[in-house]
Protein backbone atom coordinates (compact mmCIF):
# COMPACT_ATOMS: atom_id res chain seq x y z
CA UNK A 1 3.40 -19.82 21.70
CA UNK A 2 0.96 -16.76 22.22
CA UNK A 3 1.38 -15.05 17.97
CA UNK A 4 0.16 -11.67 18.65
CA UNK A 5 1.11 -7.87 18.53
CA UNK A 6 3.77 -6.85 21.50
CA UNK A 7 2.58 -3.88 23.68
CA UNK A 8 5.34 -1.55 21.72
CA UNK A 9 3.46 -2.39 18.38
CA UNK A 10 -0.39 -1.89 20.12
CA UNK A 11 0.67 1.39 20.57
CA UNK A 12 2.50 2.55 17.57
CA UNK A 13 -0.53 1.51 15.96
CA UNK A 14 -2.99 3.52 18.41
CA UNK A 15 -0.55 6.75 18.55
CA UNK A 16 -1.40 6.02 14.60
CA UNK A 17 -4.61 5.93 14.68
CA UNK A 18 -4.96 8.83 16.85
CA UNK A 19 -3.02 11.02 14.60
CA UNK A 20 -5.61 9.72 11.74
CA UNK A 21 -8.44 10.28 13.36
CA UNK A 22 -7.41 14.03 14.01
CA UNK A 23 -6.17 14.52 10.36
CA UNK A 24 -7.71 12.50 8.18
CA UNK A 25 -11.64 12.89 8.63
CA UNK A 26 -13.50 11.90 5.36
CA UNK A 27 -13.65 15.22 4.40
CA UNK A 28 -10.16 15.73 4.23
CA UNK A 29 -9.64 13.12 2.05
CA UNK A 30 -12.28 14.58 -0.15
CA UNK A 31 -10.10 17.90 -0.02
CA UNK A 32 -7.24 15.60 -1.38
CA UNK A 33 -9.45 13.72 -4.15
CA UNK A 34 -10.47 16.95 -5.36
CA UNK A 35 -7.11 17.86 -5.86
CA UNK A 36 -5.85 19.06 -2.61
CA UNK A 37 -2.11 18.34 -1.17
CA UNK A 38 -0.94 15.52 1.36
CA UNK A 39 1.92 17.81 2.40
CA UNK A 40 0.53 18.22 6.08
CA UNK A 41 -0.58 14.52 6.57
CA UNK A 42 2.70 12.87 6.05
CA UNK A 43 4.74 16.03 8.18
CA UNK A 44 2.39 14.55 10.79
CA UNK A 45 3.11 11.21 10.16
CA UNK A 46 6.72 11.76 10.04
CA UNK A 47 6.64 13.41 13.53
CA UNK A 48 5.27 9.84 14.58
CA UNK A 49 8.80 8.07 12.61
CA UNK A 50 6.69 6.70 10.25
CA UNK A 51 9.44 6.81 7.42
CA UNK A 52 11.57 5.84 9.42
CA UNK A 53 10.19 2.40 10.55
CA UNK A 54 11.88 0.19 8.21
CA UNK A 55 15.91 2.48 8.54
CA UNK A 56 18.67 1.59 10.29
CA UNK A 57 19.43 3.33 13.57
CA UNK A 58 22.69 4.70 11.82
CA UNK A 59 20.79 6.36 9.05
CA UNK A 60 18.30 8.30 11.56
CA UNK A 61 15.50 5.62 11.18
CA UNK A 62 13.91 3.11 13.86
CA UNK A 63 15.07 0.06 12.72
CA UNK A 64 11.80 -1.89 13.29
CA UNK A 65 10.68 -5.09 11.28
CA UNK A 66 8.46 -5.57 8.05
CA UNK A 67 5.10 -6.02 10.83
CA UNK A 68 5.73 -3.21 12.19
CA UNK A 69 4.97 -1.47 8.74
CA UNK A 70 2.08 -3.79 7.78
CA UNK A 71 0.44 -2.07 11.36
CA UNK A 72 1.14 1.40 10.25
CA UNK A 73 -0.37 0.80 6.74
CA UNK A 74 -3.46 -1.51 8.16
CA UNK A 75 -4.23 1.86 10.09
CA UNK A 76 -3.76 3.70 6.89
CA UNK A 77 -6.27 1.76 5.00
CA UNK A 78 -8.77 1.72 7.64
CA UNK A 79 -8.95 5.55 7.43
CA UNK A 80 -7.85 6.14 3.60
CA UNK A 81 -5.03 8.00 4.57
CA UNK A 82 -3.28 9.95 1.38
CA UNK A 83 0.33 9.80 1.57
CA UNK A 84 2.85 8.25 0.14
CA UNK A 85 3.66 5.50 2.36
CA UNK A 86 3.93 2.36 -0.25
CA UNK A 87 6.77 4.08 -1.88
CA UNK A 88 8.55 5.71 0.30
CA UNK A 89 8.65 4.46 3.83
CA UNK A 90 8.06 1.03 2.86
CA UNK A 91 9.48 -0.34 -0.66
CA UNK A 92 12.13 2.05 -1.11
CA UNK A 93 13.64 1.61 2.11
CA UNK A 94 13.62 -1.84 1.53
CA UNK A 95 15.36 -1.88 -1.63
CA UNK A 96 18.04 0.55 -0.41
CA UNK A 97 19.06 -1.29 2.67
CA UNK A 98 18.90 -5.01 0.77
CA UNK A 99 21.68 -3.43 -2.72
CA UNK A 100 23.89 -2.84 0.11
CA UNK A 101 25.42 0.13 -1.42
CA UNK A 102 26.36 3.87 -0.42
CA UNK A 103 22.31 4.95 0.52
CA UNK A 104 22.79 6.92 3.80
CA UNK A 105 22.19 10.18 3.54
CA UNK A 106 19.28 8.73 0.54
CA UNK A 107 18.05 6.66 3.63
CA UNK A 108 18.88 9.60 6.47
CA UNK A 109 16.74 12.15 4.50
CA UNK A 110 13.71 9.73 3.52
CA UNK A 111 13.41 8.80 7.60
CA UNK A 112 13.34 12.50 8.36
CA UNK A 113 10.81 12.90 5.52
CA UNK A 114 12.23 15.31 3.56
CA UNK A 115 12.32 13.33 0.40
CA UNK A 116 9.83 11.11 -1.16
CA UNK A 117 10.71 7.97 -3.39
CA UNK A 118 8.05 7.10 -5.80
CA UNK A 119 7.92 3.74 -7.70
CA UNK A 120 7.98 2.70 -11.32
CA UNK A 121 7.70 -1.17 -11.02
CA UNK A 122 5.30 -1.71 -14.07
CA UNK A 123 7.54 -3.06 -16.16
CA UNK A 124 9.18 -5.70 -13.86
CA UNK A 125 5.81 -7.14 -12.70
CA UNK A 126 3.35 -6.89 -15.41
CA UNK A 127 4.46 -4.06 -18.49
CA UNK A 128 1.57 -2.84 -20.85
CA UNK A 129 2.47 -3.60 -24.82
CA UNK A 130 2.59 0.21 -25.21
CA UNK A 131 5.23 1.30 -22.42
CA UNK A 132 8.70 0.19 -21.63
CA UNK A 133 12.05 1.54 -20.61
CA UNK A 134 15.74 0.83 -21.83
CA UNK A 135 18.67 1.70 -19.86
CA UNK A 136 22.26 2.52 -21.84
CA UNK A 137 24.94 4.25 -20.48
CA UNK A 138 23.16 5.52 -17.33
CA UNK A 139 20.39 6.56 -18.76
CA UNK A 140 16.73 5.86 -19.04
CA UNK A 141 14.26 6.36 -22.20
CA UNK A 142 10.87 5.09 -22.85
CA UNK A 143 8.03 5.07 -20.41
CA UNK A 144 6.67 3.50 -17.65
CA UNK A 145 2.52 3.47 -16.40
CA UNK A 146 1.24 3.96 -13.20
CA UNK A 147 4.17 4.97 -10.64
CA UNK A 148 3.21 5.60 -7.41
CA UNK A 149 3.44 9.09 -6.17
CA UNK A 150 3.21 12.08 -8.13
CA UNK A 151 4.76 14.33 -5.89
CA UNK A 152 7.66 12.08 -5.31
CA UNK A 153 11.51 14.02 -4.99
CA UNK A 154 12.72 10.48 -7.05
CA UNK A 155 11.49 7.18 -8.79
CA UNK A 156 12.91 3.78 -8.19
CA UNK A 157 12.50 2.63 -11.71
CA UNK A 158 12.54 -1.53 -12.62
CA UNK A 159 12.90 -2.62 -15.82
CA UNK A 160 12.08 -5.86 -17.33
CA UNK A 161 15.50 -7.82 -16.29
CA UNK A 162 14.41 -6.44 -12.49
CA UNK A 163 17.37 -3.92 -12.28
CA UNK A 164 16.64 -1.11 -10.35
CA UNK A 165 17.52 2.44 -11.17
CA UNK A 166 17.19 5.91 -9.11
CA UNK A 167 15.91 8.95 -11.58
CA UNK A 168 15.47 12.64 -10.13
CA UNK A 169 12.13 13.87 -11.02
CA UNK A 170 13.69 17.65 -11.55
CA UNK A 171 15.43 15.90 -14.43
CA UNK A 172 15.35 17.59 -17.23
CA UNK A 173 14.71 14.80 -19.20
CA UNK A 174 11.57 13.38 -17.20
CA UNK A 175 7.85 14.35 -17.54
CA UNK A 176 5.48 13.31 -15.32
CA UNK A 177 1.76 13.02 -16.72
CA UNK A 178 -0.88 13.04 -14.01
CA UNK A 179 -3.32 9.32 -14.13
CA UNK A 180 -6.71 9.45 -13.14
CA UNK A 181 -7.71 6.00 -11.83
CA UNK A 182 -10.68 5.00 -9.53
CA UNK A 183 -8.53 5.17 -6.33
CA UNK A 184 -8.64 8.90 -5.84
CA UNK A 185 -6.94 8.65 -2.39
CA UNK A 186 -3.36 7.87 -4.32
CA UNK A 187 -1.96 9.64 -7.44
CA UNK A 188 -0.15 7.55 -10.26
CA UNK A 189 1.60 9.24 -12.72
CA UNK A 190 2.76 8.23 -16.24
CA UNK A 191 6.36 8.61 -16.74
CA UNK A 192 8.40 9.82 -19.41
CA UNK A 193 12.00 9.57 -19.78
CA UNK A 194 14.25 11.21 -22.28
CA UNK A 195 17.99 10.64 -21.53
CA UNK A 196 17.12 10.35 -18.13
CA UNK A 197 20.12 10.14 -15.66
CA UNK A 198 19.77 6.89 -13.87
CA UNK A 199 21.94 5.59 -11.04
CA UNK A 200 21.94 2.00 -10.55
CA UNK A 201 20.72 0.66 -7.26
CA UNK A 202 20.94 -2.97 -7.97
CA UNK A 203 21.64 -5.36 -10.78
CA UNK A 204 20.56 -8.34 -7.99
CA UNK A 205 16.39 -9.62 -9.00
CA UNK A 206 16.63 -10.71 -5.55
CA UNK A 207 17.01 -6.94 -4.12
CA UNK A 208 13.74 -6.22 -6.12
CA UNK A 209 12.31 -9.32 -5.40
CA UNK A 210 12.76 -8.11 -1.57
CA UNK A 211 10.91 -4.81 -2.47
CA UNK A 212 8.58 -6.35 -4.00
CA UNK A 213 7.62 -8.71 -1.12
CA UNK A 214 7.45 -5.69 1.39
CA UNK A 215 5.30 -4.17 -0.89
CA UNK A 216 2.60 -6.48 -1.72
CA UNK A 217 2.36 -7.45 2.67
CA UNK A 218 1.91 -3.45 2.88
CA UNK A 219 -0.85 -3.44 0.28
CA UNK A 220 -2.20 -6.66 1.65
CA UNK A 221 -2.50 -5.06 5.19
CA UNK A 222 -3.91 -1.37 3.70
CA UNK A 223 -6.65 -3.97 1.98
CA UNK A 224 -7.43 -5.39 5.54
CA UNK A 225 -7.50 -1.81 7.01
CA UNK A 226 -9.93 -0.88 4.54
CA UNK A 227 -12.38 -3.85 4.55
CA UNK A 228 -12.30 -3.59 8.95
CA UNK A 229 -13.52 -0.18 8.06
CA UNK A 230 -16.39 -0.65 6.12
CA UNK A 231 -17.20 -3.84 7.53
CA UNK A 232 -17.98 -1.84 11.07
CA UNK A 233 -19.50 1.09 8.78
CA UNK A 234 -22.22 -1.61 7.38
CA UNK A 235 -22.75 -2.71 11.43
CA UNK A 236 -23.39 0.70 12.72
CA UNK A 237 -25.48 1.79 10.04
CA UNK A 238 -27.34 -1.71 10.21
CA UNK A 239 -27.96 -0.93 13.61
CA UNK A 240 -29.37 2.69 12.95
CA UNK A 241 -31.56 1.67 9.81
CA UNK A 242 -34.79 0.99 10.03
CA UNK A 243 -37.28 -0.20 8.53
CA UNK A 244 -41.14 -1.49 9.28
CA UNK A 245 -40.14 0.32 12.46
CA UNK A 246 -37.37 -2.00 13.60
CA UNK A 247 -33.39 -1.49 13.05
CA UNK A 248 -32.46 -3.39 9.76
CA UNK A 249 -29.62 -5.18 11.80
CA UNK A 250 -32.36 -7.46 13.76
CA UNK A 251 -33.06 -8.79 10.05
CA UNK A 252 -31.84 -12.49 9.44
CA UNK A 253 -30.68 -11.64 5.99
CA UNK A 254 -28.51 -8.27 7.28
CA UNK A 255 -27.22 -10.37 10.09
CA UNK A 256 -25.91 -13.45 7.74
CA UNK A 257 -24.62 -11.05 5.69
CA UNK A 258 -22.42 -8.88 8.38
CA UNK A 259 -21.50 -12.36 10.10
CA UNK A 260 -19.99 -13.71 6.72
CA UNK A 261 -18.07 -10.27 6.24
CA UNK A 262 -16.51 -10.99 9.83
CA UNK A 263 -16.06 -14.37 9.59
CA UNK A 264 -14.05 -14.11 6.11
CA UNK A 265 -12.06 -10.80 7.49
CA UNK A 266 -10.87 -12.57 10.83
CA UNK A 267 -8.58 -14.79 9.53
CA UNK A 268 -6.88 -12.56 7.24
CA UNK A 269 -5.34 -10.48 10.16
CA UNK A 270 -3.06 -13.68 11.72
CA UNK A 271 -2.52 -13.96 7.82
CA UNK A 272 -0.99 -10.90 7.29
CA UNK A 273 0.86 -10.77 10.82
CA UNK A 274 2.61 -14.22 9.50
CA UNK A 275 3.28 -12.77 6.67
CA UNK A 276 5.01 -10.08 8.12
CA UNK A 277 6.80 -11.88 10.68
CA UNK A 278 7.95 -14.36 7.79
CA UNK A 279 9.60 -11.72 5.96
CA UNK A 280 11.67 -10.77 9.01
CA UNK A 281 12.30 -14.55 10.59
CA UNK A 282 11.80 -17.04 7.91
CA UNK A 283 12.82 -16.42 4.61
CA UNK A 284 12.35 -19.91 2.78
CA UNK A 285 8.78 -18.94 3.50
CA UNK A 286 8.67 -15.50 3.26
CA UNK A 287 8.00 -14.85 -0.34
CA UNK A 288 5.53 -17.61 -0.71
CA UNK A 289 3.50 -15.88 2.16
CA UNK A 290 3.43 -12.98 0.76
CA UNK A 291 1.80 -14.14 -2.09
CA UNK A 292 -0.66 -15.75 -0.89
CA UNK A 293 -1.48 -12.37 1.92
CA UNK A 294 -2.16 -10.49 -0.94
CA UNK A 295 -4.32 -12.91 -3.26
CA UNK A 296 -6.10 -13.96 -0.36
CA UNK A 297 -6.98 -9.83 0.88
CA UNK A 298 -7.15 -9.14 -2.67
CA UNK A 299 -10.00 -11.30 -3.09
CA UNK A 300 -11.78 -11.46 0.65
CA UNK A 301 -11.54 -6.99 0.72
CA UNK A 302 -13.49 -7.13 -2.76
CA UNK A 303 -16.52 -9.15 -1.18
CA UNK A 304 -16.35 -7.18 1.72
CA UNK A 305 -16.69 -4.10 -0.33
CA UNK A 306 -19.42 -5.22 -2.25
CA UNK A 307 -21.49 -6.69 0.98
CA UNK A 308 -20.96 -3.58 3.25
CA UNK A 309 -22.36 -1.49 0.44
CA UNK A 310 -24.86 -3.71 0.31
CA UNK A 311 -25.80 -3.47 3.36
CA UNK A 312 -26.40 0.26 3.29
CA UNK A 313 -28.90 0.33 0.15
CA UNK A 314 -28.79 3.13 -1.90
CA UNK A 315 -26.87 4.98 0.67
CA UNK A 316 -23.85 3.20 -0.01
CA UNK A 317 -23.83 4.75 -3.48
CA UNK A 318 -23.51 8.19 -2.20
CA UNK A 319 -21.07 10.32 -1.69
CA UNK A 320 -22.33 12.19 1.48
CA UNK A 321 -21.67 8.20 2.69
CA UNK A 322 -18.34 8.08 1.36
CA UNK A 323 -18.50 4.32 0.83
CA UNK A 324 -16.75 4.55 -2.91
CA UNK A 325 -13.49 5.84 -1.73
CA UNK A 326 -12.49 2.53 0.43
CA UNK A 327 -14.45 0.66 -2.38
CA UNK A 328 -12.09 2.04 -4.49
CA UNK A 329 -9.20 1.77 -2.23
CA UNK A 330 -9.59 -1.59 -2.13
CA UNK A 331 -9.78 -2.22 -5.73
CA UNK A 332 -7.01 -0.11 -6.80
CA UNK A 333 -4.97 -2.46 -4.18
CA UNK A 334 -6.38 -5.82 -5.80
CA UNK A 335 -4.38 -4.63 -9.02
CA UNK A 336 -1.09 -2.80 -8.06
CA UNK A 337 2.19 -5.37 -7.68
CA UNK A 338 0.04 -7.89 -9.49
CA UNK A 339 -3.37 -9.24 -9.53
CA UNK A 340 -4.52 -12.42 -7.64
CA UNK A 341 -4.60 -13.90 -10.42
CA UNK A 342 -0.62 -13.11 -11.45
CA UNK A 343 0.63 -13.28 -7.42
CA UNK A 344 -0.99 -16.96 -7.15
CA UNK A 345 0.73 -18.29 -10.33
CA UNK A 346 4.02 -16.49 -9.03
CA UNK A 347 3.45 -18.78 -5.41
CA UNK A 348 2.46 -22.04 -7.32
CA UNK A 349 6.16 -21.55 -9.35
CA UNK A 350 7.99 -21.37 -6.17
CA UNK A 351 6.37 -24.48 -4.66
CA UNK A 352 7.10 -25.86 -8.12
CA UNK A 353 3.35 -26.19 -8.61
């Protein structure tokens, strides 16, 4: 068996990467970190059906396979794209479609990208001893940390039983304080809630246990975007840099360290393709992998980040570089929908390590 990409997902990832490339320079994404708007990045995107990937044909989506978004959002990483993909196009979708209930025009409208689902999972994965939410009587109070996307139309909102709830963010009820964390291409925002309408989604853990899954391959695969990215930053400027009048990249110590970066990223792409492809053809091992695709990115993207800036000196510090915002990127991803640390315990209990 030949495991690799089909020639319809080579070049939904290159029409992709095209549209990044045109869009997303790096100092657009400054624009954003400095507090511009990611408006005109995902209209783009959604020209190409990117929120639509995961839909049903019969809600105005594509109807393509959890791979097919782990492509998109490797591309996404590799160019530290702001928009809000994660949420969205990728975990919402899947949440909506696995509770089975009355979603289409919910669905319909997220594929044509007119609204945007953010994502308040805090409390279901790992909840901080000051937040919290309690649901009675459809509706929501307390607070949850660190949702994904402040500019989101709605929240899908987990609590600790892994129940999952739909809130309006025009709700009255709701205020949404703006997070500053190191990942600057992303905004998290704290939220509020104060008799808070909430519709139920799902009552099932194993509907948010399928978000969840989706969510951590997506992150897994924006990690391996990123790291390909600055791993081919540190060889071109390796190759540029010199010093005692020969390119820094004919060095033994330059070259051992841009060989180990490539020799630890390599693997990590088949890893994440499996992972993928598990999710859509084998589910006795589909949660496991997905586990252990993003402990195992988690981990190899944070040495990759340190070597490639590394490998550029004190330029890597810089911002005129831009080195710190897929450092960062790639951080921020080590943490959200659990830590290595937290995802490998999870995939040792389901072995019944």
């Amino acid at each position: 068996m030949q495991f690799g990409l089909s020639e319809e997902q080579i070049l939904l990832q290159d029409n992709v990467n095209r549209f990044l490339d045109d869009n997303t320079p790096l100092d657009r994404v400054r624009t954003y970190a400095e507090g511009g708007e990611d408006a005109d990045i995902w209209a783009g995107l959604t020209e190409l059906g990117v929120p639509a990937l995961l839909i049903p044909e019969e809600h105005g989506g594509i109807g393509l396979q959890p791979l097919d978004a782990a492509i998109v959002a490797e591309s996404l990483g590799a160019h530290i794209a702001p928009t809000p993909f994660l949420g969205s196009a990728v975990i919402a979708p899947t949440a909506l479609i696995a509770a089975a209930g009355d979603h289409g025009d919910l669905l319909a409208a997220i594929a044509a990208g007119t609204h945007r689902v953010g994502i308040a999972f805090g409390e279901a994965v790992a909840a901080r001893n000051d937040a919290g939410i309690r649901v009675n009587d459809g509706l929501v109070n307390g607070t949850s940390m660190y949702a994904f996307d402040a500019e989101a139309d709605s929240y899908l909102v987990a609590d600790h039983n892994r129940h999952l709830y739909l809130v309006q963010a025009d709700d009255p009820g709701l205020t949404r304080t703006h997070l500053v964390t190191v990942d600057k291409t992303r905004r998290n925002v704290e939220l509020n809630y104060d008799n808070v309408a909430a519709q139920t989604i799902s009552t099932d853990p194993e509907v948010f246990a399928a978000a969840l899954d989706v969510g951590r391959l997506a992150l897994a695969a924006d990690t391996l975007g990123a790291a390909q990215n600055m791993l081919d930053q540190a060889v071109e400027y390796a190759k540029q840099r010199k010093q005692f009048n020969r390119p820094i990249a004919s060095f033994q110590a330059v070259k051992h360290m841009c060989a180990e970066m490539a020799a630890q990223l390599e693997p990590c792409r088949s890893m994440v393709w499996f992972a993928g492809h598990a999710l859509a053809e084998l589910p006795d091992e589909a949660r496991v992998t997905a586990c252990h695709a993003k402990a195992h990115l988690a981990e190899v993207g944070q040495f990759i980040a340190k070597t490639a800036t590394e490998v550029h000196g004190g330029m890597g510090f810089t911002d005129l570089v831009g080195l710190h915002y897929w450092f960062k990127r790639i951080g921020a991803n080590r943490q959200w929908l659990g830590a290595p640390e937290f995802v490998r315990e999870e995939a040792a209990v389901l072995q019944g390590i």
